[in-house]
C-alpha atoms as a PDB file:
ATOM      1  CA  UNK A   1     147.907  14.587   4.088  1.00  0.00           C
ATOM      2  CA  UNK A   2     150.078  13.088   6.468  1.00  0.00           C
ATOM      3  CA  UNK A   3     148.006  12.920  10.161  1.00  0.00           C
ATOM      4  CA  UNK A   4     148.931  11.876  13.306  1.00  0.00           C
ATOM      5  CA  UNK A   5     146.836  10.525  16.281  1.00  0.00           C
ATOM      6  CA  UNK A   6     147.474  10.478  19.613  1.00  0.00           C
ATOM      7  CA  UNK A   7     145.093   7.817  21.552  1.00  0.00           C
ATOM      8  CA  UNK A   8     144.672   6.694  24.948  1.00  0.00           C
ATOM      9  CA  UNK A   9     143.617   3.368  23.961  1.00  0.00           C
ATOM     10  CA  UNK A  10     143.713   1.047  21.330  1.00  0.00           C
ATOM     11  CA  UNK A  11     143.752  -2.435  20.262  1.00  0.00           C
ATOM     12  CA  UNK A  12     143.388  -4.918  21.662  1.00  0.00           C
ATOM     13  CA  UNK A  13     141.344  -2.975  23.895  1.00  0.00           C
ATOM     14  CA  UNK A  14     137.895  -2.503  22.275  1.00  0.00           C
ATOM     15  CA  UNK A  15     136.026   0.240  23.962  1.00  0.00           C
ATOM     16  CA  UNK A  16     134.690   3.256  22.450  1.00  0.00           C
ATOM     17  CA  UNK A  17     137.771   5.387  21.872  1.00  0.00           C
ATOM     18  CA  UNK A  18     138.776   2.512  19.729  1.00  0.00           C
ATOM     19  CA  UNK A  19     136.285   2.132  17.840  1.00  0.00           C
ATOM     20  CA  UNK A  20     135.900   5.595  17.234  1.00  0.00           C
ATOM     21  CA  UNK A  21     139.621   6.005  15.696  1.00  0.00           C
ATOM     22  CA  UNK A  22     139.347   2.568  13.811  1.00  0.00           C
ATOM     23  CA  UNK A  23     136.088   4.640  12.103  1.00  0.00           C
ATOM     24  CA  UNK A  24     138.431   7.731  11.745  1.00  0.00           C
ATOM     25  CA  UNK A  25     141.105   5.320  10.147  1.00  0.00           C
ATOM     26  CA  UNK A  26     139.249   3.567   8.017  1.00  0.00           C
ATOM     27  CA  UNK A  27     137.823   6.728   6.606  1.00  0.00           C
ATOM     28  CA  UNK A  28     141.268   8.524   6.295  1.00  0.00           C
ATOM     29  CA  UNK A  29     142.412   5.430   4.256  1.00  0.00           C
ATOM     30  CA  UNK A  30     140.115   5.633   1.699  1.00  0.00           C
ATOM     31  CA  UNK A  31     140.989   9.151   1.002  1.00  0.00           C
ATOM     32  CA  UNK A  32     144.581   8.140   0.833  1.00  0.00           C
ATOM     33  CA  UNK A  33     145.905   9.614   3.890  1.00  0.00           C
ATOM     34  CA  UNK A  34     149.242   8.619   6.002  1.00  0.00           C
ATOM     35  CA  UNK A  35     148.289   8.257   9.362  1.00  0.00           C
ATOM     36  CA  UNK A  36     150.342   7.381  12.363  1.00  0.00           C
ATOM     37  CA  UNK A  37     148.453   6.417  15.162  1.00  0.00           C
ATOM     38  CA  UNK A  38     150.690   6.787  18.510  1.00  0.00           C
ATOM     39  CA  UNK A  39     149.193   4.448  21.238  1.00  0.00           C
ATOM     40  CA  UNK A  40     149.936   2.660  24.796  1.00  0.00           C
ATOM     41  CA  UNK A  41     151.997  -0.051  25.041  1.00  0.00           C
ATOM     42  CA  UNK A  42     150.398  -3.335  25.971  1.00  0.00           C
ATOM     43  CA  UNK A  43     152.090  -7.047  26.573  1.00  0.00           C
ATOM     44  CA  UNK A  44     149.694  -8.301  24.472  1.00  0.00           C
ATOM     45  CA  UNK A  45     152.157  -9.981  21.706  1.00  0.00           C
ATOM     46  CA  UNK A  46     149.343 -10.461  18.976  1.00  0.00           C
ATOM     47  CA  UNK A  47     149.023  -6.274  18.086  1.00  0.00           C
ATOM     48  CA  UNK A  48     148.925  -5.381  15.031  1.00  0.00           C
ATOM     49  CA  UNK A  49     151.737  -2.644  13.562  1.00  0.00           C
ATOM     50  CA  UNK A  50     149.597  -1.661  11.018  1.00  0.00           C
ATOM     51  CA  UNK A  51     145.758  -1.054  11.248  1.00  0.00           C
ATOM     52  CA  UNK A  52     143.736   0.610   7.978  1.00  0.00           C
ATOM     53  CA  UNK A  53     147.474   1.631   6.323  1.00  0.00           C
ATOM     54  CA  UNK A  54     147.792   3.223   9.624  1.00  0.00           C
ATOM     55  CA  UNK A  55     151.323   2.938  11.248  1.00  0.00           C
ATOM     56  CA  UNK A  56     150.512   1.917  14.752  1.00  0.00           C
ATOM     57  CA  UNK A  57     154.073   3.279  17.556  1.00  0.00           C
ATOM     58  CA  UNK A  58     153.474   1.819  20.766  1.00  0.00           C
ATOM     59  CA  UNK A  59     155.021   3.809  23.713  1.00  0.00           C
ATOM     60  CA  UNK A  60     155.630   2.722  27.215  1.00  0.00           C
ATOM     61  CA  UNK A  61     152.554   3.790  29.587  1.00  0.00           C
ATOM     62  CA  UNK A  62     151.783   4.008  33.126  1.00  0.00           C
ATOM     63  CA  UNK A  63     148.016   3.303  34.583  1.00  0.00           C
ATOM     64  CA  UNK A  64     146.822   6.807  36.539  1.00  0.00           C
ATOM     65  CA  UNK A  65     144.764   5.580  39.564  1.00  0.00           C
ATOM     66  CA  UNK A  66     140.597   7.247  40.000  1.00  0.00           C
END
C-alpha cells in the first residue's frame, strides 16, 4: 500500500508527534508498505532522507505565532 503522511514535526525534533509517526513507520515497514512522510523544513544539515524505508520531502515552513 503506498501511504502518505503529512506531519507537523519531525526529526530532528523529538517530541511526541515524532515519536508517534516513527512508531507508525516502523510498523508500516514491517508490513512492507511505501510511505512518504511530507515534513517541515529545518536548517539542520544532518536529516535523514530516509527514516524506516520511509521517503522523508522536506517543504519550506513558516512558524505561526500563540
Amino acid at each position: 500500500m503506498r501511504i502518505a503522511i503529512v506531519a507537523e514535526s519531525f526529526l530532528p525534533l523529538m517530541n511526541g508527534v515524532t515519536h508517534s509517526i516513527l512508531r507508525v513507520l516502523e510498523h508500516l515497514q514491517q508490513r512492507g508498505d511505501e510511505v512518504l512522510v511530507i515534513a517541515p523544513s529545518t536548517q539542520d544539515t544532518d536529516v535523514p532522507d530516509e527514516v524506516y524505508g520511509a521517503h522523508v520531502l522536506r517543504l519550506p515552513s513558516l512558524p505561526l505565532a500563540g
